[in-house]
C-alpha atoms as a PDB file:
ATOM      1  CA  UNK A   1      30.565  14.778  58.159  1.00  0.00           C
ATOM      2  CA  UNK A   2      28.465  16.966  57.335  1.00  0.00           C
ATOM      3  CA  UNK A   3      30.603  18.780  54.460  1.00  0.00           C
ATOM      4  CA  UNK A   4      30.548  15.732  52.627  1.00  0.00           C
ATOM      5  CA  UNK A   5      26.542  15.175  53.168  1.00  0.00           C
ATOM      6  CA  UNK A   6      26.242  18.818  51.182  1.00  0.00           C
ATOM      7  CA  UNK A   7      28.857  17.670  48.486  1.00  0.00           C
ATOM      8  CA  UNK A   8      27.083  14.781  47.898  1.00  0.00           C
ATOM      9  CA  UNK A   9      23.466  16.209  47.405  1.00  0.00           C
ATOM     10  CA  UNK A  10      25.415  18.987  45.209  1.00  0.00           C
ATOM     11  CA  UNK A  11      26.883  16.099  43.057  1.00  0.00           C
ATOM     12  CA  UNK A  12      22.892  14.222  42.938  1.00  0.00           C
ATOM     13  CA  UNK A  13      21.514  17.710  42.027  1.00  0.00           C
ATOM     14  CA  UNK A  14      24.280  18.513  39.299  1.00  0.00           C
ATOM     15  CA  UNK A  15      22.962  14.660  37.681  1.00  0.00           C
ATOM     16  CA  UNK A  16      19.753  15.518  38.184  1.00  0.00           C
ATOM     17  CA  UNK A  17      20.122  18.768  36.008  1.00  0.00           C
ATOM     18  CA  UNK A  18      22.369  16.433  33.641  1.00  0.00           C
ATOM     19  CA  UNK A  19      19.222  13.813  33.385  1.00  0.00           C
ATOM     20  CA  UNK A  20      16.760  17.096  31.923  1.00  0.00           C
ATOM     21  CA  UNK A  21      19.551  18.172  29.489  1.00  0.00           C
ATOM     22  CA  UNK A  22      18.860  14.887  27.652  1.00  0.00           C
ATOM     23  CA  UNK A  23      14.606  15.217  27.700  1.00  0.00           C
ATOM     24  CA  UNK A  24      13.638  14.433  23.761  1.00  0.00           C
ATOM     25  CA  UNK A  25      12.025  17.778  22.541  1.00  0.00           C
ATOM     26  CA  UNK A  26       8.243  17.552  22.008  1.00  0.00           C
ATOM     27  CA  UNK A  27       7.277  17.011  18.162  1.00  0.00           C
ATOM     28  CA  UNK A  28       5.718  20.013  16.326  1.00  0.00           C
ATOM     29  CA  UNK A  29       2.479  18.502  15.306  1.00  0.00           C
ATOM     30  CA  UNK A  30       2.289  20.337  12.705  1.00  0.00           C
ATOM     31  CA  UNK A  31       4.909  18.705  11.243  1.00  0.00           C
ATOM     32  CA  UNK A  32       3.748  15.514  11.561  1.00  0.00           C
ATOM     33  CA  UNK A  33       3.710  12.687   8.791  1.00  0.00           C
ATOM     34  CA  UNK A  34       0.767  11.097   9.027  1.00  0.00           C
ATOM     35  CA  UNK A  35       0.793   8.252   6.237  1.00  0.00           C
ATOM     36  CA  UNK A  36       1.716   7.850   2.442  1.00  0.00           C
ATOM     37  CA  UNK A  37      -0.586   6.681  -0.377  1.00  0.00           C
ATOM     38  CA  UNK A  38       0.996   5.056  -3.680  1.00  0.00           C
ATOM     39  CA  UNK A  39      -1.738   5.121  -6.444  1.00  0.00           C
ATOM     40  CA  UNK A  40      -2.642   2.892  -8.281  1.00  0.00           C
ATOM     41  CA  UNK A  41      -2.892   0.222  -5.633  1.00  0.00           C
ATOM     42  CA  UNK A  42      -2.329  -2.763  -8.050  1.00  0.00           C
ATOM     43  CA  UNK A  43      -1.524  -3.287 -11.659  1.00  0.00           C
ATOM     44  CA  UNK A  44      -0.763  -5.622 -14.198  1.00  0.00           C
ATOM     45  CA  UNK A  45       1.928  -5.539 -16.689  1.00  0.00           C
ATOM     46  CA  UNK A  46       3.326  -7.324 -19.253  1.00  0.00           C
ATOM     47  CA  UNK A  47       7.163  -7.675 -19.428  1.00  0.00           C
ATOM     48  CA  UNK A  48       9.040  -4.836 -21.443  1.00  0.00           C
ATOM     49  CA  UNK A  49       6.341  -2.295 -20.339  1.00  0.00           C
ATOM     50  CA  UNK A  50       6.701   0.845 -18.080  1.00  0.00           C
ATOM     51  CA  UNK A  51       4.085   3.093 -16.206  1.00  0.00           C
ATOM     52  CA  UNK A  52       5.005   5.743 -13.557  1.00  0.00           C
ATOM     53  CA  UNK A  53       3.341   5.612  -9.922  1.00  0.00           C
ATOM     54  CA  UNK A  54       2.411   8.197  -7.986  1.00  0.00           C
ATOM     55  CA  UNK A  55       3.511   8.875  -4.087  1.00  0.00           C
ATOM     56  CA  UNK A  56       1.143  11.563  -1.394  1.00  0.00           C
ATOM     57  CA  UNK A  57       2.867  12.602   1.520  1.00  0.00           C
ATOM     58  CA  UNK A  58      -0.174  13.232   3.936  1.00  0.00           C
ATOM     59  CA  UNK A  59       1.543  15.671   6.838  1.00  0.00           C
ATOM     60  CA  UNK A  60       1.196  18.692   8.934  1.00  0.00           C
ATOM     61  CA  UNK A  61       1.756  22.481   7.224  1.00  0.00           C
ATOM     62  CA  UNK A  62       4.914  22.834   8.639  1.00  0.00           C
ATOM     63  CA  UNK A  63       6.367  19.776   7.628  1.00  0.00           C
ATOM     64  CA  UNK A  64       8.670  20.836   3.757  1.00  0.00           C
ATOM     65  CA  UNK A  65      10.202  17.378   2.954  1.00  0.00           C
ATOM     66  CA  UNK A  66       7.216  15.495   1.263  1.00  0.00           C
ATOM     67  CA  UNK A  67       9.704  13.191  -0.624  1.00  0.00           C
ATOM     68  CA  UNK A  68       9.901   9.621  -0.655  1.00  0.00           C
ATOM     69  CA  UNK A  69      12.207   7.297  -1.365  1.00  0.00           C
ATOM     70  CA  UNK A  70      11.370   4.141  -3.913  1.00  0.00           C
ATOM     71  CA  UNK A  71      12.063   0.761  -3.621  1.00  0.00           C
ATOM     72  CA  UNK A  72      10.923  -2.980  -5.467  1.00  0.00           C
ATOM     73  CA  UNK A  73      10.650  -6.014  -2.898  1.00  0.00           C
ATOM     74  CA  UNK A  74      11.628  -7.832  -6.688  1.00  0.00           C
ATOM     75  CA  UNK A  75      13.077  -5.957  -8.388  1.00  0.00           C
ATOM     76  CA  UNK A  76      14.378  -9.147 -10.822  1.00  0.00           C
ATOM     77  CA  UNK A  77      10.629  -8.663 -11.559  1.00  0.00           C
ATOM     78  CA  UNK A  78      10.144  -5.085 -11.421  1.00  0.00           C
ATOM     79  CA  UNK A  79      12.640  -2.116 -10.771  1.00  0.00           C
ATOM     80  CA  UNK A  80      11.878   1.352  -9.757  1.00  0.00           C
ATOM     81  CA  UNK A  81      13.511   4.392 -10.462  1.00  0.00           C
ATOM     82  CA  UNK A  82      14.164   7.728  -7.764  1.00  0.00           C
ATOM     83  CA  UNK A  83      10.801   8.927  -9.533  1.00  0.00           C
ATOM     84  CA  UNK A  84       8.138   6.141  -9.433  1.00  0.00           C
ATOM     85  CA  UNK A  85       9.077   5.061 -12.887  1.00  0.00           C
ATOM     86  CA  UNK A  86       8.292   0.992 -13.107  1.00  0.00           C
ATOM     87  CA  UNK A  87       9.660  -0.912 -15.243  1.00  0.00           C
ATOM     88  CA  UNK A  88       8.488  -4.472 -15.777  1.00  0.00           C
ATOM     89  CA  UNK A  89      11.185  -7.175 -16.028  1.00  0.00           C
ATOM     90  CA  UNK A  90       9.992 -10.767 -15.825  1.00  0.00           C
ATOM     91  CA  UNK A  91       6.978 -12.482 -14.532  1.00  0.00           C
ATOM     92  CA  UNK A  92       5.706 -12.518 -11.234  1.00  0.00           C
ATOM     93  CA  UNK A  93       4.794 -10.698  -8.392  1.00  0.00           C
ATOM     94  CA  UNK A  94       6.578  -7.585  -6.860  1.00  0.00           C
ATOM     95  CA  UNK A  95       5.874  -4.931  -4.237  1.00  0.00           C
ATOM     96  CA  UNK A  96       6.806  -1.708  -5.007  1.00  0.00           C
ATOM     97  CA  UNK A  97       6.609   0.641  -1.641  1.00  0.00           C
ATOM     98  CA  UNK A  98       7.407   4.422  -1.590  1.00  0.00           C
ATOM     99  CA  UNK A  99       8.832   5.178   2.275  1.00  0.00           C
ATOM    100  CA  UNK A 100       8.668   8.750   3.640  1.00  0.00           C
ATOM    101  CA  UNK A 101      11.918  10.515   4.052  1.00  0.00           C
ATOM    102  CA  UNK A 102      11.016  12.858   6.972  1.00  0.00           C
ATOM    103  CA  UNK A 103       9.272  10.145   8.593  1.00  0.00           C
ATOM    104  CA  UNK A 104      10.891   7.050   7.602  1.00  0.00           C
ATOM    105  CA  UNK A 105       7.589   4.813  10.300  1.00  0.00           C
ATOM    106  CA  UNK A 106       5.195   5.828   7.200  1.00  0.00           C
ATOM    107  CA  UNK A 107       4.936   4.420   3.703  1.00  0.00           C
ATOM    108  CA  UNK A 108       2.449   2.979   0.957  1.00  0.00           C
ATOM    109  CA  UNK A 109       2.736   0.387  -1.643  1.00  0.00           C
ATOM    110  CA  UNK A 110       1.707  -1.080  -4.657  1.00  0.00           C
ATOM    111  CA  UNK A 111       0.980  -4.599  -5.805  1.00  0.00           C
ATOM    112  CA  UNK A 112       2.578  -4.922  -9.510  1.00  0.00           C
ATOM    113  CA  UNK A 113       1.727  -8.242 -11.201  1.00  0.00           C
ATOM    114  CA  UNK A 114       3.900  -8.565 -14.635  1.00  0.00           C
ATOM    115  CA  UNK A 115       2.312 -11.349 -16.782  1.00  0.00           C
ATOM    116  CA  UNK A 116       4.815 -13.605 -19.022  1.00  0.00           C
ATOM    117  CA  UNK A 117       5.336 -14.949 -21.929  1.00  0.00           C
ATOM    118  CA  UNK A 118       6.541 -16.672 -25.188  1.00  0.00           C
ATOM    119  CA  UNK A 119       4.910 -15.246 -28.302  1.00  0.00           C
ATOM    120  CA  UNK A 120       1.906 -17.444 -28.384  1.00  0.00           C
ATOM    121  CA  UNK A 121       0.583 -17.222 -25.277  1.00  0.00           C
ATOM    122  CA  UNK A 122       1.045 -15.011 -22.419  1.00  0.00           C
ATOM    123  CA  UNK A 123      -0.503 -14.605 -18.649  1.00  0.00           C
ATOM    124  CA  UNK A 124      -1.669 -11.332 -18.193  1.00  0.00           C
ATOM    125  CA  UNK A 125      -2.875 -11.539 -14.863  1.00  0.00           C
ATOM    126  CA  UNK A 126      -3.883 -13.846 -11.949  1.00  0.00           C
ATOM    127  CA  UNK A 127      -6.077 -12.025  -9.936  1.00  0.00           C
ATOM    128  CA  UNK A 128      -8.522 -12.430  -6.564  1.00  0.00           C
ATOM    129  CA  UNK A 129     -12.072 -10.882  -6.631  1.00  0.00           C
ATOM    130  CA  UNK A 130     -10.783  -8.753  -9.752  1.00  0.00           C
ATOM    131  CA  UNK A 131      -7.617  -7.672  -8.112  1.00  0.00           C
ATOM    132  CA  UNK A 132      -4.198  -8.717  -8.314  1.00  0.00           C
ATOM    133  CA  UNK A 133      -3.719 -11.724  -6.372  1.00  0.00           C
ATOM    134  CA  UNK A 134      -0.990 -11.875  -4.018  1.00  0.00           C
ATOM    135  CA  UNK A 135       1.095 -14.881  -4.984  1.00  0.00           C
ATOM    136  CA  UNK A 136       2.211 -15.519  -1.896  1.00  0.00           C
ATOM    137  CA  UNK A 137      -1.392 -16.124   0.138  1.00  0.00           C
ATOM    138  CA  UNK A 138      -3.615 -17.214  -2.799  1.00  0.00           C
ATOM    139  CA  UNK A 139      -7.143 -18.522  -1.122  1.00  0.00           C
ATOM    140  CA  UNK A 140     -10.584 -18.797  -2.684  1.00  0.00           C
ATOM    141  CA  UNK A 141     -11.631 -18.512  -6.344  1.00  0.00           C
ATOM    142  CA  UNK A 142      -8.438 -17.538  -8.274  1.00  0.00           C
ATOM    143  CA  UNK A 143      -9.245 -16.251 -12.047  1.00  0.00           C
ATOM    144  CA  UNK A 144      -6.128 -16.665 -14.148  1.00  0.00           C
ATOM    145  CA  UNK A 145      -5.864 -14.126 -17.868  1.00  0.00           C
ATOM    146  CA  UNK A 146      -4.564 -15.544 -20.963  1.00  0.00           C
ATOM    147  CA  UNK A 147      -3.741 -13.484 -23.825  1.00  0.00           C
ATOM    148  CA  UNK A 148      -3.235 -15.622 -26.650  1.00  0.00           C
ATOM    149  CA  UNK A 149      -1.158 -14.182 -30.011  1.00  0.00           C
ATOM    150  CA  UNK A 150      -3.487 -13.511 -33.105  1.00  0.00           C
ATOM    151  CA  UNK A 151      -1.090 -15.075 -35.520  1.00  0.00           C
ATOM    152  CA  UNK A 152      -0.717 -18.189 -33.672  1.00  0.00           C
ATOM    153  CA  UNK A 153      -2.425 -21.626 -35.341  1.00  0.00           C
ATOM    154  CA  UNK A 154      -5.786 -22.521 -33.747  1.00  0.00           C
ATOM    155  CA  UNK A 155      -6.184 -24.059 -30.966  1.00  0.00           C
ATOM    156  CA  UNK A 156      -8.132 -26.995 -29.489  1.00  0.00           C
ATOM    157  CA  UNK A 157      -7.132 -26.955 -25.981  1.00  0.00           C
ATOM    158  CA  UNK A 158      -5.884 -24.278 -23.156  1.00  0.00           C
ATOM    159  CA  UNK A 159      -5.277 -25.995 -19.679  1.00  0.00           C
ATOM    160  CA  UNK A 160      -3.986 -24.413 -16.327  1.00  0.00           C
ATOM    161  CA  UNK A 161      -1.504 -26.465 -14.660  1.00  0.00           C
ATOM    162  CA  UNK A 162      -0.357 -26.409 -11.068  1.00  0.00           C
ATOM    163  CA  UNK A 163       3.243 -28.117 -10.419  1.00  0.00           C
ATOM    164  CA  UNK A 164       4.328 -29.107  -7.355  1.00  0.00           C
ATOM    165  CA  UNK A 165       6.961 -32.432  -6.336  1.00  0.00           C
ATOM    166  CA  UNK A 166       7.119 -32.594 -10.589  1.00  0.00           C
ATOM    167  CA  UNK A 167       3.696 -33.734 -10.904  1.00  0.00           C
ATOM    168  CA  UNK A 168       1.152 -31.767 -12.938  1.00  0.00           C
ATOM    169  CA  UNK A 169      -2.321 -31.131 -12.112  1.00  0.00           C
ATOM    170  CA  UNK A 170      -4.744 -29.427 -14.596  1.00  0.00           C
ATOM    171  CA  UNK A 171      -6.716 -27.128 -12.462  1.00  0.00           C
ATOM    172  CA  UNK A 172      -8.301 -25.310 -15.138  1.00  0.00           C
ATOM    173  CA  UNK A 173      -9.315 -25.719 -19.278  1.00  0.00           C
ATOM    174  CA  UNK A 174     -10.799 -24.989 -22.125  1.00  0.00           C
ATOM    175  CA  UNK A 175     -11.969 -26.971 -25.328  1.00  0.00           C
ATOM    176  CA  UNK A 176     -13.569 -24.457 -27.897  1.00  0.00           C
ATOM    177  CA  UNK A 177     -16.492 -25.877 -30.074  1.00  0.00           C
ATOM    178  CA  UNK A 178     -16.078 -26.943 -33.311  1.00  0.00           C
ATOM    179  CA  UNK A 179     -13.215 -28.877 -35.257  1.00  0.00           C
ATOM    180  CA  UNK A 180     -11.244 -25.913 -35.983  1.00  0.00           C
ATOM    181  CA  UNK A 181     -10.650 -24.884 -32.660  1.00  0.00           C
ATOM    182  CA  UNK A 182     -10.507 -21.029 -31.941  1.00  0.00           C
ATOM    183  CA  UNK A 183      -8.406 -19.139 -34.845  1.00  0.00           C
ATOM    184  CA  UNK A 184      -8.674 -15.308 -33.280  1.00  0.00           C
ATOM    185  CA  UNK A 185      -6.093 -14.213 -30.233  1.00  0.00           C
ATOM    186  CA  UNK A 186      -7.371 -12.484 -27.467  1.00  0.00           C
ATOM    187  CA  UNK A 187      -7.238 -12.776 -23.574  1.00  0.00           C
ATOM    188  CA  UNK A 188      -9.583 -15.143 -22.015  1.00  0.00           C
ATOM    189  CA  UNK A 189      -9.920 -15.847 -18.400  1.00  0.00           C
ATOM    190  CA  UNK A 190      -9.522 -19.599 -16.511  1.00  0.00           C
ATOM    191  CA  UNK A 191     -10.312 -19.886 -13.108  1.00  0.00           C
ATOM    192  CA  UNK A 192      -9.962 -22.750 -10.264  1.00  0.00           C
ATOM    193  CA  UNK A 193     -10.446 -22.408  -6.600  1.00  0.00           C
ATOM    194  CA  UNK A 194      -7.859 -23.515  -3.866  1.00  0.00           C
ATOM    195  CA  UNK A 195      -9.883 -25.090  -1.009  1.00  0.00           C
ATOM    196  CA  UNK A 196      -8.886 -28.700  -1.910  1.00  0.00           C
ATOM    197  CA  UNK A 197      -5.192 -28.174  -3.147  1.00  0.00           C
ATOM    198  CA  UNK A 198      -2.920 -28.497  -0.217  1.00  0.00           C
ATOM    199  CA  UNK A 199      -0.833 -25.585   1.014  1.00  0.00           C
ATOM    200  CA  UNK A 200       2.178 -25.130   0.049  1.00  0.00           C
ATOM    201  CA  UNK A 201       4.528 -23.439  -3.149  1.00  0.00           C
ATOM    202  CA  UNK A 202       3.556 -24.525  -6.789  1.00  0.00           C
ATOM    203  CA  UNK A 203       4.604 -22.937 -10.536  1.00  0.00           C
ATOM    204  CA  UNK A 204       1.655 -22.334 -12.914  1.00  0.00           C
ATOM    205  CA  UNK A 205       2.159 -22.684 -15.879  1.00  0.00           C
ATOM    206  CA  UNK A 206      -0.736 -22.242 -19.079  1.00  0.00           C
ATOM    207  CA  UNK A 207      -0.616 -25.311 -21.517  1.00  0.00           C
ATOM    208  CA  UNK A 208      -1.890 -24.664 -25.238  1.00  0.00           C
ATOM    209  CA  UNK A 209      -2.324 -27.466 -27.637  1.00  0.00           C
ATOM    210  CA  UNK A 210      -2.882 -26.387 -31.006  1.00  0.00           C
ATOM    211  CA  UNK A 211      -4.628 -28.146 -33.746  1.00  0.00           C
ATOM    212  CA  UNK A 212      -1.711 -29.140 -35.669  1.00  0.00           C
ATOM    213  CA  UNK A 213      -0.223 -31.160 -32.469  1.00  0.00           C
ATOM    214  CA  UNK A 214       1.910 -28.916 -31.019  1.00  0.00           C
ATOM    215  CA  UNK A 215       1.895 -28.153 -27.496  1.00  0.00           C
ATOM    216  CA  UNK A 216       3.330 -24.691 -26.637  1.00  0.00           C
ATOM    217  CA  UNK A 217       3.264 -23.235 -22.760  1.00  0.00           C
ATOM    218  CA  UNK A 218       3.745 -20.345 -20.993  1.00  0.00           C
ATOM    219  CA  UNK A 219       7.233 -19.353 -18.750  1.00  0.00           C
ATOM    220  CA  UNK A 220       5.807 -20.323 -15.094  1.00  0.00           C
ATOM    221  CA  UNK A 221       5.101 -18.345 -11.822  1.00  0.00           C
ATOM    222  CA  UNK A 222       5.779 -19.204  -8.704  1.00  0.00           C
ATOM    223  CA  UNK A 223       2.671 -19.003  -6.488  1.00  0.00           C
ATOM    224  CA  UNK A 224       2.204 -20.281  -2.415  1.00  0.00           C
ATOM    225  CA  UNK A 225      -1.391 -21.737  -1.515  1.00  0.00           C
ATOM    226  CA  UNK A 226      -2.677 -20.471   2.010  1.00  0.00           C
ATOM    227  CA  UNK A 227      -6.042 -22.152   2.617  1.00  0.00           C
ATOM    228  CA  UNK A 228      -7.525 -21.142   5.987  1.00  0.00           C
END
């Protein structure tokens, strides 16, 4: 009986041994990642254009793989090469995000708007307090750029329309004095504010009627409303 008490305790203390074979080593803190910054933070492009981002590993001394690896949450809108390069696709919004590859729990990101258009008249940006706006939470006073092409007629009206159940609503326009309407291109901004609208997705589209009758408008952008 009491041979097999001993052989048993031998077998807990052989698991037991087993269990600390198997303890995670402790991490060199000085090897630590301890975040990632992408720089700029936001930008605007126009479609066709491309502009190079730049990734900093922030980690311990001892830590030699400060690479990243690159990626485009849209990348229909905006791709991104191994090396940061971006290039700009179609309008809308993307989020391009560089990921740490020694510490895969730490990355950084930036906001890339890409304004579109058809020759005459082109949205350069839509942006919140003077940033890029996130199209997918737009609150508050939203400020929408229009770039309109030099050689273009004049105009006599620009109008920012919101479409949503294929009914427009003009949140936003502009009449310029005069009876020849405005004859030099040039961006000029439009702005509307949300609290009112109901949440909820809508495509914005710009609206230009020139002064010879025709009505020209800009490709559209998809865009969610999140009012608090």
């Amino acid at each position: 009986m009491r041979a097999k008490r001993v052989g048993a305790l031998l077998i807990l203390g052989v698991g037991f041994i087993g269990c600390r074979d198997h303890v995670a080593p402790t991490p060199n803190p000085d090897a630590m990642v301890t975040g990632v910054t992408v720089l700029p933070a936001s930008v605007s492009m126009l479609v066709g254009q491309r502009m190079t981002l730049s990734a900093s590993v922030a980690a311990g001394p001892e830590q030699p793989n400060l690479r990243v690896r690159w990626r485009s949450s849209a990348p229909a809108v905006a791709s991104v090469d191994s090396n940061g390069v971006v290039s700009s696709l179609a309008g809308g919004l993307t989020t391009i995000t560089a990921t740490s590859l020694a510490d895969t729990l730490h990355s950084g990101s930036c906001a890339v708007l890409v304004g579109a258009s058809n020759g005459t008249i082109t949205i350069q940006g839509i942006n919140d307090d003077g940033q890029p706006a996130d199209l997918s939470g737009l609150s508050g006073k939203i400020d929408v750029i229009v770039n309109l092409d030099s050689s273009s007629p004049a105009l006599s009206r620009v109008e920012v329309l919101l479409i949503r159940d294929a009914v427009d609503t003009v949140v936003a326009s502009f009449t310029p004095g005069g009876s020849t309407g405005r004859t030099t291109g040039g961006p000029m901004t439009l702005s509307f504010n949300t609290p009112g609208l109901k949440n909820g997705q809508y495509v914005l589209r710009v609206r230009v009627t020139l002064t010879n009758g025709s009505v020209v408008a800009s490709p559209s952008v998809q865009l969610t409303i999140k009012n608090s």
